[in-house]
Protein backbone atom coordinates (compact mmCIF):
# COMPACT_ATOMS: atom_id res chain seq x y z
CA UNK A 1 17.50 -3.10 2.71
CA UNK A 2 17.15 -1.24 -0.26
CA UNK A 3 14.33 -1.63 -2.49
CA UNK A 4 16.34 -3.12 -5.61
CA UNK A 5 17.50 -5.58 -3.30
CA UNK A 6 13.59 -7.11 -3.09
CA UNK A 7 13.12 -10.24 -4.54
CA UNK A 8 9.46 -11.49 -4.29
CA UNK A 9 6.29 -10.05 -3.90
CA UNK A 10 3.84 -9.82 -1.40
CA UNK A 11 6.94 -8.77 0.82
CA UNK A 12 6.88 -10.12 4.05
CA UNK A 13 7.08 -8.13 6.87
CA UNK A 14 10.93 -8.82 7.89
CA UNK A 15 11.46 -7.12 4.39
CA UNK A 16 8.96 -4.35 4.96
CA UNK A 17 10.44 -3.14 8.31
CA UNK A 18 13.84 -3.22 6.86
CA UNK A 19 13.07 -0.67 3.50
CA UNK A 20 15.60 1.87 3.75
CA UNK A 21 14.37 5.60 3.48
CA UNK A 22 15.29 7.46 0.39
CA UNK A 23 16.07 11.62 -0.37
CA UNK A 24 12.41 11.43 -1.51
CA UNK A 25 9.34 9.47 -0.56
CA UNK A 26 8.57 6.94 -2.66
CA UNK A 27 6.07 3.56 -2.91
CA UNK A 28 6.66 0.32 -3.20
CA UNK A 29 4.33 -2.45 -5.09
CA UNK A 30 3.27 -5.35 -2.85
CA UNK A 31 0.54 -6.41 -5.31
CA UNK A 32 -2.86 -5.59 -6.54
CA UNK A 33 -2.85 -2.43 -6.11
CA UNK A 34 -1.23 -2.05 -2.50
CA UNK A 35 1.57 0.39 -2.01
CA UNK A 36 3.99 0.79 1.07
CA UNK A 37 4.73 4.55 1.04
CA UNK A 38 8.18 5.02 2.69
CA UNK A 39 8.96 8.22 3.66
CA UNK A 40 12.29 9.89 4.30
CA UNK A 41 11.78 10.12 8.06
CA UNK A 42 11.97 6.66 7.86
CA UNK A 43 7.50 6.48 8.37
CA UNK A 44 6.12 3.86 6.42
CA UNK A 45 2.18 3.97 5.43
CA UNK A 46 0.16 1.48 3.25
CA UNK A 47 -1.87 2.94 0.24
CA UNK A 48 -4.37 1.71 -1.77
CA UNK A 49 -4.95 2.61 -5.52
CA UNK A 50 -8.31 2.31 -7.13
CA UNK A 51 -10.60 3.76 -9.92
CA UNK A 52 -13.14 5.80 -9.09
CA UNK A 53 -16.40 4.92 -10.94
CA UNK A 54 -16.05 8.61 -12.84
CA UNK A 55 -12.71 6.48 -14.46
CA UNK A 56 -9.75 8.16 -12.38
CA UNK A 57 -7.66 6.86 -10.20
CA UNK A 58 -7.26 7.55 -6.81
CA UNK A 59 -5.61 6.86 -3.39
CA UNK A 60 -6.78 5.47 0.28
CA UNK A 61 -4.33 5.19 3.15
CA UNK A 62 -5.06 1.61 4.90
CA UNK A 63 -2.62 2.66 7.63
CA UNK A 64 0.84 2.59 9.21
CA UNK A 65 3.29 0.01 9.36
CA UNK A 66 3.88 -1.72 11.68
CA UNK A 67 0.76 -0.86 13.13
CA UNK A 68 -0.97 -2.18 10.32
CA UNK A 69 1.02 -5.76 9.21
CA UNK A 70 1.15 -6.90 5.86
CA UNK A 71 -1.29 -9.76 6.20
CA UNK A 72 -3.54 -6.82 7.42
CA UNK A 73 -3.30 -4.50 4.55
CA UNK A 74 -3.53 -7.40 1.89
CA UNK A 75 -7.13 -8.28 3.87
CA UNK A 76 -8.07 -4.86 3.89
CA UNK A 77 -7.16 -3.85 0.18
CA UNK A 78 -9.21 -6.79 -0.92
CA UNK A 79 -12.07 -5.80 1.15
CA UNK A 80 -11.79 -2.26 -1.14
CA UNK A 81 -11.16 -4.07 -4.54
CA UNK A 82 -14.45 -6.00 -3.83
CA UNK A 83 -16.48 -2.52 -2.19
CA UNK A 84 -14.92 -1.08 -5.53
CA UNK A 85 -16.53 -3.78 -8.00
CA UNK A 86 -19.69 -3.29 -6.75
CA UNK A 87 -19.38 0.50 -7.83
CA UNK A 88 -18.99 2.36 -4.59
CA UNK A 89 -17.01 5.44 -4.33
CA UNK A 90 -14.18 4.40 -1.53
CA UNK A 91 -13.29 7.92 -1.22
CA UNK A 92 -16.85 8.32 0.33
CA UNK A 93 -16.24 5.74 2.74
């Protein structure tokens, strides 16, 4: 499947395991700040985008898919949002 072809988000994982790889790598939005990272091997990792408390943004890799499902990552990202509100440094985790 190719990523314009997506229709609704969170993706489930029927769509996930079916992203086509691309030229270049590129992520795709599931929703509050996950990201499925598809590579052009055809690899697909889950990433997690958060502010640091200095104000920038940064990354955290939750995992591979399918190792690591959808339902998985969703659990695990909020886990991070709510380690984030409380002003810890995720990279330091």
């Amino acid at each position: 499947m190719k990523r314009t072809d997506i229709k609704r988000r969170p993706m489930a994982d029927t769509v996930l395991a079916s992203l086509e790889p691309e030229a270049k790598v590129y992520r795709e939005h599931d929703g509050q700040g996950l990201y499925l990272r598809v590579k052009p091997n055809g690899n697909k990792v889950w990433d997690f985008r958060y502010k640091r408390p200095n104000g920038k943004w940064s990354w955290k890799g939750l995992g591979s898919f399918p190792r690591v499902s959808g339902k998985a990552a969703r659990y695990q990202a909020g886990e991070l949002r709510r380690i984030a509100a409380e002003g810890v440094d995720l990279g330091a985790l």
